[in-house]
Each structure stands twice: as structure tokens, then as C-alpha cells.
C-alpha atoms as a PDB file:
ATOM      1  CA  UNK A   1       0.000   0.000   0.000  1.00  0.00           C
ATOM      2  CA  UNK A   2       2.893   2.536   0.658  1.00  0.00           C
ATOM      3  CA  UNK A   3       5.235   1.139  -1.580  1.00  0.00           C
ATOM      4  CA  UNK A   4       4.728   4.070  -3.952  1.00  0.00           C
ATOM      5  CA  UNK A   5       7.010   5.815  -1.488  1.00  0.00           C
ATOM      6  CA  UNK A   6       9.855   3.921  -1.831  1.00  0.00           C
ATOM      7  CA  UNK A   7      11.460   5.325  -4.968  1.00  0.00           C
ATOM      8  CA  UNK A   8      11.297   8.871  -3.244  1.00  0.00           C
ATOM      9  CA  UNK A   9      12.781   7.840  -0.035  1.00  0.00           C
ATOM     10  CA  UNK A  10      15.380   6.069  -2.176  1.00  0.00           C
ATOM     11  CA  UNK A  11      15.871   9.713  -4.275  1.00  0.00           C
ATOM     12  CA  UNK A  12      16.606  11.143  -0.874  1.00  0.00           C
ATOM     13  CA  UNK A  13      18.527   9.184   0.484  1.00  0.00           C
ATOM     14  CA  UNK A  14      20.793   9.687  -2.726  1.00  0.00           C
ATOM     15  CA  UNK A  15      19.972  13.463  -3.298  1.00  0.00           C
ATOM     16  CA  UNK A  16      19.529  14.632   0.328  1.00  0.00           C
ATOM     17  CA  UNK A  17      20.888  17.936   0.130  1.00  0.00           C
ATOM     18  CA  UNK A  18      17.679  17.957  -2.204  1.00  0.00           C
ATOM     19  CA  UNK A  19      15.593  17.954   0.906  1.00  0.00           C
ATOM     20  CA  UNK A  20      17.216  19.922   2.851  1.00  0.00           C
ATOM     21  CA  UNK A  21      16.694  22.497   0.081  1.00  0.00           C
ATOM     22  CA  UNK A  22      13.273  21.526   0.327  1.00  0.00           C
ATOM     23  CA  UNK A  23      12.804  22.116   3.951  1.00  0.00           C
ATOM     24  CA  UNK A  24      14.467  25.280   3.677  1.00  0.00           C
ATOM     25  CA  UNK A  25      12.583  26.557   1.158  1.00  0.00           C
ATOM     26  CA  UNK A  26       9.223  24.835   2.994  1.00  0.00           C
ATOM     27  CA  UNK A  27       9.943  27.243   6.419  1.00  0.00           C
ATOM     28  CA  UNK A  28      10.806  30.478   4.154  1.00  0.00           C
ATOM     29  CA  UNK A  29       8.119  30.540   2.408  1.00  0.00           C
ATOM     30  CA  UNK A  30       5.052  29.591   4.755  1.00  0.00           C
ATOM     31  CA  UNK A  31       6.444  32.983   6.292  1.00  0.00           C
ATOM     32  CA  UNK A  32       5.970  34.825   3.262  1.00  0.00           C
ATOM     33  CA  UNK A  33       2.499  36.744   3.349  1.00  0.00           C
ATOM     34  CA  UNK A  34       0.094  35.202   1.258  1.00  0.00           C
ATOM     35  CA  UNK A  35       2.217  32.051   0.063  1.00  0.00           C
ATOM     36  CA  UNK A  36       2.434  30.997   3.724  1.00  0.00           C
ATOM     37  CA  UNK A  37      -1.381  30.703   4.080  1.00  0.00           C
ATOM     38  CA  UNK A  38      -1.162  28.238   1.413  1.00  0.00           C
ATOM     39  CA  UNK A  39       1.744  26.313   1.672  1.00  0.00           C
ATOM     40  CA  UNK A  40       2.065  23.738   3.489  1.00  0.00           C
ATOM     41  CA  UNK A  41       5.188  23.936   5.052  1.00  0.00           C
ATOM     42  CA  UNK A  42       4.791  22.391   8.657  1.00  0.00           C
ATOM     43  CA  UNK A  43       3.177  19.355   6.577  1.00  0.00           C
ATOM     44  CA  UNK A  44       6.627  18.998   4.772  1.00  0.00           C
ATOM     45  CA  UNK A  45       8.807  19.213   8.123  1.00  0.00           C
ATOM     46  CA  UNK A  46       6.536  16.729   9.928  1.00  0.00           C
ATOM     47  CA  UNK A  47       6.413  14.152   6.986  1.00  0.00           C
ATOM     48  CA  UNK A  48      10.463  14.388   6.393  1.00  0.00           C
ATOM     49  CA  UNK A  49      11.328  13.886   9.854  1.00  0.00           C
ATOM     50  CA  UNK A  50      10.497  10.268   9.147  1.00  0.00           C
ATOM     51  CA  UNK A  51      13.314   9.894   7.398  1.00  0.00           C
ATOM     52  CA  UNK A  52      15.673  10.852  10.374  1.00  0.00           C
ATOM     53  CA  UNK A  53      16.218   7.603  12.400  1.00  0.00           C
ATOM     54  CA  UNK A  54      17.194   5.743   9.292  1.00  0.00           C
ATOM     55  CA  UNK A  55      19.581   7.936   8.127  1.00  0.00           C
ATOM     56  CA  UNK A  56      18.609   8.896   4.869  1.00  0.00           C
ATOM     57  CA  UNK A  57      18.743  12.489   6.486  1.00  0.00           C
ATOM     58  CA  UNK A  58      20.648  14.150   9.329  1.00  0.00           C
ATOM     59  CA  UNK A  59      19.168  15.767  12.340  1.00  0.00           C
ATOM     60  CA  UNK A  60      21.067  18.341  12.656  1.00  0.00           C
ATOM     61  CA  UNK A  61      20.809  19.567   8.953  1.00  0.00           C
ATOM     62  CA  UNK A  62      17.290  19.253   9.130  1.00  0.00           C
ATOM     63  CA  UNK A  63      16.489  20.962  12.170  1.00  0.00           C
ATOM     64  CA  UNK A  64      18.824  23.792  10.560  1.00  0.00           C
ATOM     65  CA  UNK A  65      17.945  23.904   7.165  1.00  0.00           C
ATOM     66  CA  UNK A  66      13.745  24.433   8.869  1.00  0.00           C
ATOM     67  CA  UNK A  67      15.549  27.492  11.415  1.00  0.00           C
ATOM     68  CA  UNK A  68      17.377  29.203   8.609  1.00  0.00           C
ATOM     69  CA  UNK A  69      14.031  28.772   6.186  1.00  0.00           C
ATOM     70  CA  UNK A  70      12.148  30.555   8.810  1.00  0.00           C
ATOM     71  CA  UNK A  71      14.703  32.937  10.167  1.00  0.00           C
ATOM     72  CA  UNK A  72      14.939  34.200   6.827  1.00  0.00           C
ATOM     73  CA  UNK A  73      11.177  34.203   6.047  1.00  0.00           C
ATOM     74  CA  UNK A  74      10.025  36.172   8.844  1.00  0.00           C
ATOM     75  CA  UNK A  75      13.411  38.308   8.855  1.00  0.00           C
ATOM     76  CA  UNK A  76      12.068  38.974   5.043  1.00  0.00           C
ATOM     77  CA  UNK A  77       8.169  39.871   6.010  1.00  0.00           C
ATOM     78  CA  UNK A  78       9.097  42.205   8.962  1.00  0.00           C
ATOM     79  CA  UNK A  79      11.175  44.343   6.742  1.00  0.00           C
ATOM     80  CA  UNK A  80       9.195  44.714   3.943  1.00  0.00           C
ATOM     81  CA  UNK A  81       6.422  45.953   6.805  1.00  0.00           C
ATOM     82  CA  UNK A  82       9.344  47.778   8.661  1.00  0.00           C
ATOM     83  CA  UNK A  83      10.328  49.782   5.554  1.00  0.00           C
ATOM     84  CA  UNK A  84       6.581  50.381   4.021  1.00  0.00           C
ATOM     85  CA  UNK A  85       4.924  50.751   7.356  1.00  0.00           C
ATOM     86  CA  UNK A  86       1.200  50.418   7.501  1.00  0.00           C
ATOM     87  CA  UNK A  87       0.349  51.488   3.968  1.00  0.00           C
ATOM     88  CA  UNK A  88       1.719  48.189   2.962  1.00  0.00           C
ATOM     89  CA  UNK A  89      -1.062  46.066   5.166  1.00  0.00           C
ATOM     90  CA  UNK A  90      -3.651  48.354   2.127  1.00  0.00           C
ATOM     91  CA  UNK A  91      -1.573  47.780  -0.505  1.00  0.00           C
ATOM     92  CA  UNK A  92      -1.890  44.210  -3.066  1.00  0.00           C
ATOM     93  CA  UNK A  93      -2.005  41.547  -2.955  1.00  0.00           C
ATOM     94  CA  UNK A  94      -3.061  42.177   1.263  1.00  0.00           C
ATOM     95  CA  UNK A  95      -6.119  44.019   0.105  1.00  0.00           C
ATOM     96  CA  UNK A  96      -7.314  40.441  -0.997  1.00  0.00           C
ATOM     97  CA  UNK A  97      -7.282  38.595   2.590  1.00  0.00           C
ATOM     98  CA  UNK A  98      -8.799  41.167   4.925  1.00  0.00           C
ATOM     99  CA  UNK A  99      -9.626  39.262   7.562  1.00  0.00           C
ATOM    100  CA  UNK A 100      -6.131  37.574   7.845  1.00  0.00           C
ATOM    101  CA  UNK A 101      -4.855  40.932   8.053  1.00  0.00           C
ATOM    102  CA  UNK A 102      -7.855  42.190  10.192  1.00  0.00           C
ATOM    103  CA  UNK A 103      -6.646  38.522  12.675  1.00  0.00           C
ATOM    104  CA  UNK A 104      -3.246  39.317  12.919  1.00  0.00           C
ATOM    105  CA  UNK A 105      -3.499  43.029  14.001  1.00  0.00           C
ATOM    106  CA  UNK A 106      -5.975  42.244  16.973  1.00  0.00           C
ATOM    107  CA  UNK A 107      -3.320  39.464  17.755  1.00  0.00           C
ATOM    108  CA  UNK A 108      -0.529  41.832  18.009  1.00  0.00           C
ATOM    109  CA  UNK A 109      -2.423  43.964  19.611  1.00  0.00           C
ATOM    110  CA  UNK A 110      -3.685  41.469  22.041  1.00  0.00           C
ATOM    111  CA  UNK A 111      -0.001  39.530  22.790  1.00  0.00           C
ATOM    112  CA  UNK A 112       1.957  42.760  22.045  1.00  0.00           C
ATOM    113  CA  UNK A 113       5.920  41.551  21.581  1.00  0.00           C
ATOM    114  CA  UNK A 114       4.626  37.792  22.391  1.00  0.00           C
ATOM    115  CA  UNK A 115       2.048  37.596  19.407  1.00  0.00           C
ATOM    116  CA  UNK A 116       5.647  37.339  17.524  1.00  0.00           C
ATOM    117  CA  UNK A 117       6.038  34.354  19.343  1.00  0.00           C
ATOM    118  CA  UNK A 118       2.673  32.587  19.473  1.00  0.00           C
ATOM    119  CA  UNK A 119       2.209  33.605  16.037  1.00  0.00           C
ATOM    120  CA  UNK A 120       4.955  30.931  15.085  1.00  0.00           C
ATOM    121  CA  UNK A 121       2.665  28.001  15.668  1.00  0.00           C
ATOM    122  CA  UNK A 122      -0.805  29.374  14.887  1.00  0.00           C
ATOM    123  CA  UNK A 123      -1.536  29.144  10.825  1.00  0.00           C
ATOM    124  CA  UNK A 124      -2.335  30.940   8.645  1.00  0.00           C
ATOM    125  CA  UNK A 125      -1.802  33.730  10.606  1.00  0.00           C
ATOM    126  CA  UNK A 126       1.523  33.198  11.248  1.00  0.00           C
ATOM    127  CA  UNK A 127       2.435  34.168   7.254  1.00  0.00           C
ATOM    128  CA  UNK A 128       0.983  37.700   8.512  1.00  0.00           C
ATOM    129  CA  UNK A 129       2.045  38.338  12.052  1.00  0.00           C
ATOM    130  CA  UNK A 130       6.048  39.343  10.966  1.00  0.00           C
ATOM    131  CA  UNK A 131       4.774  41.865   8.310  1.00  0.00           C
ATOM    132  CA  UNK A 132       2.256  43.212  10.903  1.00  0.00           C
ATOM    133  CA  UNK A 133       4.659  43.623  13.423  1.00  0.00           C
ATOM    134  CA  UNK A 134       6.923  45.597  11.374  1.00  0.00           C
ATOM    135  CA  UNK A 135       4.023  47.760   9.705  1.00  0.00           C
ATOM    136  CA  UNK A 136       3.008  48.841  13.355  1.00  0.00           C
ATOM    137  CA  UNK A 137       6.128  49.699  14.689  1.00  0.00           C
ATOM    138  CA  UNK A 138       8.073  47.112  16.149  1.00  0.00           C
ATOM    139  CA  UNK A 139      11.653  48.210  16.447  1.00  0.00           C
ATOM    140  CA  UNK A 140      14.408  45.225  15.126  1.00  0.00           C
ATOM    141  CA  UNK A 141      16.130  44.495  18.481  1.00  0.00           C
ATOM    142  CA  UNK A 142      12.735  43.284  19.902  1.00  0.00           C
ATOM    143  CA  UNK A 143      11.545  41.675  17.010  1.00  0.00           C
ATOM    144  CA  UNK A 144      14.499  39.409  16.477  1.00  0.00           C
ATOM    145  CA  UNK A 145      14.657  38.748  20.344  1.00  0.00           C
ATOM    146  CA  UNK A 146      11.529  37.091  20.668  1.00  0.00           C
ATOM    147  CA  UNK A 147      11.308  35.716  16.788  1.00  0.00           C
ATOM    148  CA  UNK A 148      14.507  33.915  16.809  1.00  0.00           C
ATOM    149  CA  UNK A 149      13.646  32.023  20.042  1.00  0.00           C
ATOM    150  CA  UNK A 150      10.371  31.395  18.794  1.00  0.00           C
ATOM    151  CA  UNK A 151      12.243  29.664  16.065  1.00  0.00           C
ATOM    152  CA  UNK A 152      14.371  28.008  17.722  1.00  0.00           C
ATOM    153  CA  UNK A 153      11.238  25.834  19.797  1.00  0.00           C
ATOM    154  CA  UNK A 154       9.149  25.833  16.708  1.00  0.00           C
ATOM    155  CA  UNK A 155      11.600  23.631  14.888  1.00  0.00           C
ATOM    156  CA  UNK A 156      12.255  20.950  17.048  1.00  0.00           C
ATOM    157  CA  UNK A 157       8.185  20.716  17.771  1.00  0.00           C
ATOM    158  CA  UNK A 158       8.027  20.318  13.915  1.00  0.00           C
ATOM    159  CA  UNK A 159      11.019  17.871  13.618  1.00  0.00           C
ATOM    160  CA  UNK A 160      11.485  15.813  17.164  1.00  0.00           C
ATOM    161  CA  UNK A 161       7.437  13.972  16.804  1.00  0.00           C
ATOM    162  CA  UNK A 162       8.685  12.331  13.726  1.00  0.00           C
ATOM    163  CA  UNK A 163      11.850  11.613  14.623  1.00  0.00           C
ATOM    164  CA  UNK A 164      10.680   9.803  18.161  1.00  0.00           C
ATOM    165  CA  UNK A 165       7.529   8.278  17.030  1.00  0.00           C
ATOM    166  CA  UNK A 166       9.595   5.939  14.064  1.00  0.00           C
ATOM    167  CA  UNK A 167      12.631   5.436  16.380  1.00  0.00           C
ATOM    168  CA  UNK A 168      10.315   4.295  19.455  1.00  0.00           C
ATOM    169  CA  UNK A 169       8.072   1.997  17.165  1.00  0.00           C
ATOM    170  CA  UNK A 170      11.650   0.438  15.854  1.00  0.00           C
ATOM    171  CA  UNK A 171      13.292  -0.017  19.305  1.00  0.00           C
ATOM    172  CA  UNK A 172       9.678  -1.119  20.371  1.00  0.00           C
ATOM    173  CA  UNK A 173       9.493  -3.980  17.998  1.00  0.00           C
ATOM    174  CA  UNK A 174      12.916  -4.549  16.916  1.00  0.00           C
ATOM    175  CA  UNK A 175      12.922  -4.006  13.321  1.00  0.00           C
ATOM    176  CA  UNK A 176      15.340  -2.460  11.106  1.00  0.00           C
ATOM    177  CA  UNK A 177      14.600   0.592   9.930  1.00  0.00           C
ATOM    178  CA  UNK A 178      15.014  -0.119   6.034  1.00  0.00           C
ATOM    179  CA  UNK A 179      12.310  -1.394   3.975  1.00  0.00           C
ATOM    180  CA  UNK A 180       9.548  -1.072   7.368  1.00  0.00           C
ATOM    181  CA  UNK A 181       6.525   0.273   6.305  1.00  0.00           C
ATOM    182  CA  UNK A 182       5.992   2.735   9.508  1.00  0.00           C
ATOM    183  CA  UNK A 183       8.031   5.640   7.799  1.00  0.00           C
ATOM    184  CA  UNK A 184       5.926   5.588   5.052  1.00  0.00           C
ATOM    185  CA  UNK A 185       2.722   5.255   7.259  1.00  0.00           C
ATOM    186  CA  UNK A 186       3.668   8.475   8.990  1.00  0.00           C
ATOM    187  CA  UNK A 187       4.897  10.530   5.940  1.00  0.00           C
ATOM    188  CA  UNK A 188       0.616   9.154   5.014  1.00  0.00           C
ATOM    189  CA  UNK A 189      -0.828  10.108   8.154  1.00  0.00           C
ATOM    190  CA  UNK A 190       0.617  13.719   8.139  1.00  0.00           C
ATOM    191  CA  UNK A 191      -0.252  14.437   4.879  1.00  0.00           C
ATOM    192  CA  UNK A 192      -3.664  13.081   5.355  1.00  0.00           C
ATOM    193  CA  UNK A 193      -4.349  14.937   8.654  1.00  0.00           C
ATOM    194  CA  UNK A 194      -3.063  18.235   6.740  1.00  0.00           C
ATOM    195  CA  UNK A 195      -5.422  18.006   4.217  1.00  0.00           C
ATOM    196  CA  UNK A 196      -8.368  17.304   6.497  1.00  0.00           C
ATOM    197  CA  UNK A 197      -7.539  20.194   8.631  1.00  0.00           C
ATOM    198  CA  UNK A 198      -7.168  22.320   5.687  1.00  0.00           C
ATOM    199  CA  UNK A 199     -10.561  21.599   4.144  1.00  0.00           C
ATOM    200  CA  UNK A 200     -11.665  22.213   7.528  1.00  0.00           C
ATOM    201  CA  UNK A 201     -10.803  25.467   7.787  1.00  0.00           C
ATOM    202  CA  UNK A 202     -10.929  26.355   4.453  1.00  0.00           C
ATOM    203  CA  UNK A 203     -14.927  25.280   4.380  1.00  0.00           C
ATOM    204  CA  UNK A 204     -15.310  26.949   8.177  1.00  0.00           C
ATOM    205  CA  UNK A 205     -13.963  30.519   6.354  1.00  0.00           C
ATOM    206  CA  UNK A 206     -16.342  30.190   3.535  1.00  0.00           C
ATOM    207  CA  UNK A 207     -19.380  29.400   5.753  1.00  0.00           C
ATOM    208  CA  UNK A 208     -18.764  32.734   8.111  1.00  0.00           C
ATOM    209  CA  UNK A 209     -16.965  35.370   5.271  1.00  0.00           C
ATOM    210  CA  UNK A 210     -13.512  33.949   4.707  1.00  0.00           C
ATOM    211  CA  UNK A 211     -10.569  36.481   3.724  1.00  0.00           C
ATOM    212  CA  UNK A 212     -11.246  35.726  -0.179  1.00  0.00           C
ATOM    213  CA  UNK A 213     -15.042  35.279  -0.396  1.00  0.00           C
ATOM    214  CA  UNK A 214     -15.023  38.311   1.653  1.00  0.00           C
ATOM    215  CA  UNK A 215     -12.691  40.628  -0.757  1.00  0.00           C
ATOM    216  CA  UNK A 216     -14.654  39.878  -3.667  1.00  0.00           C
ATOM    217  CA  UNK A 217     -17.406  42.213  -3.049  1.00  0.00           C
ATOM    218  CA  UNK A 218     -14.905  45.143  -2.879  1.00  0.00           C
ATOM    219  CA  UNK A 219     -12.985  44.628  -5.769  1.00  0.00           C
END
């Protein structure tokens, strides 16, 4: 049944620097305004951690190659609002998701310097929560003091579950960790649970005005 993921854990284990590309790129952009509401980038981090304990990738380049992604991303989005300031929160393609922007703002408001923090594990709204921060204010010293810790726990609490769930369920039943099917039952499960979750909330912001339905009108 999972066999179909053979060939690509096989192409990583060859071409990892591949997927550590990929995780990079995964954590920069679900930073990025917009993009980030969309893409799933904690789905990517989860499902690759499975292939930690049997070595077709490292730990230590994964859990960097997620920090620098996101370092970068978020380093990227509070400039852009640092530089433009607030007009940039009216300005496309912002205008489109309203209520994303409307979300973020009464979170920053609400946390203050933590909703920097928080923001880090709370989609979509964490795509919007750098640039908001920088549009309204925040100086660099305190943004980078609470974003690069936040960081720091958010990629281990994307990369350890993986990494712990295969290697307990080998050490638990003694099986070598090439050619056992729980890898490729996890990469499944995340994926699946990702997709469920985003319907979910995708069909819970259409019912009550979602940021798109809800821009239409004004266009």
C-alpha cells in the first residue's frame, strides 16, 4: 500500500541535500504573506522527519535547514512591513485577505511583543504576524529577540514527533529501519491529517466570510 514511497525515499537518500533544500525553502516561504497561508510547510517538516532515524537524512541539517528557512522568512516579512509601514497592510495583494490581516493586528495587539512568538505556531496567521509587526512599529532588536527564540522551539516541535515516534516503534518492535513500512505510514498520516484540517478550515472561512469570499465584493 505505501510502496509508492519507496522510490522517493530512495531519491533522498541519494539526493539529500535535495531535501534539505526543500525544507528550507518549505519554512521560508510559509512565512511569506500570502504564500504561507497556502503552503504547506509544517506538513513537509513533519512528513520528512520520518526519514531521520534511518539515516537517509541528518538531524542536525534538518532541524537547521527548517531554522534558517524561517529565520529568513520572517526576517524577510518584517522588513518589507518595517520599511513600508502600515500602507503596505492596504496595498496588493493584502487588500485580498482582509480578515487575515484584520486577525493578525488584533493578535498583536492582544499579545503585544509575544504575538511574535505565538504567532509561530498558529496558521495561517503566522504568514501575517512578521509583516504586521513591522508595519506597526516594532523596532528590530525586539523583534528578532523574541522571533529567533520562537524559532528556535518551533523547529524541534516540527522535527522531534517524527523523529521519536519511528525510532520508538523500531526499538519497540525490533525491526530495522530499512524497507519497514511505519516511515511511510507516517509521511501518510501527516499528509492526510493536513489536508483534512485544511478543508476544515478552508470550508469553516467560507461558511462565516472567509478572507477571499469576503474581498470579492470590494474589488
Amino acid at each position: 500500500m505505501t510502496s509508492f514511497l519507496d522510490p522517493l525515499i530512495s531519491f533522498v537518500s541519494v539526493h539529500a541535500w535535495l531535501a534539505y533544500l526543500t525544507l528550507f525553502l518549505a519554512a521560508l516561504l510559509e512565512a511569506v504573506p500570502v504564500v504561507g497561508s497556502v503552503i504547506p510547510g509544517s506538513t513537509i517538516i513533519l512528513a520528512l522527519s520520518a526519514l531521520v532515524p534511518g539515516g537517509e537524512l541528518k538531524l542536525q541539517w534538518v532541524l537547521l535547514a527548517a531554522a534558517l528557512g524561517a529565520v529568513l522568512g520572517d526576517g524577510s516579512a518584517y522588513w518589507l512591513g518595517h520599511r513600508q509601514q502600515r500602507k503596505i497592510l492596504n496595498t496588493w495583494p493584502l487588500t485580498n485577505y482582509p480578515r487575515l490581516v484584520e486577525e493578525s493586528e488584533t493578535f498583536f495587539h492582544r499579545f503585544g511583543t509575544w504575538a511574535v512568538f505565538f504567532a509561530r505556531f498558529v496558521p495561517p496567521i503566522r504568514a501575517f504576524v512578521p509583516i504586521t509587526a513591522g508595519a506597526l512599529g516594532m523596532e528590530p532588536p525586539r523583534f528578532y529577540a523574541v522571533n529567533i527564540p520562537a524559532i528556535l522551539v518551533w523547529a524541534p516541535a516540527h522535527v522531534l514527533p517524527g523523529v521519536l515516534a519511528v525510532s520508538a516503534f523500531h526499538q519497540y518492535f525490533g525491526v530495522p529501519h530499512e524497507g519497514h513500512p511505519f516511515k511511510h505510514m507516517w509521511i501518510l498520516t501527516v499528509v492526510a491529517v493536513a489536508i483534512v484540517v485544511g478543508v476544515t478550515v478552508w470550508i469553516y472561512r467560507r461558511r462565516n466570510g472567509g478572507a477571499v469570499v469576503e474581498a470579492k465584493p470590494r474589488a
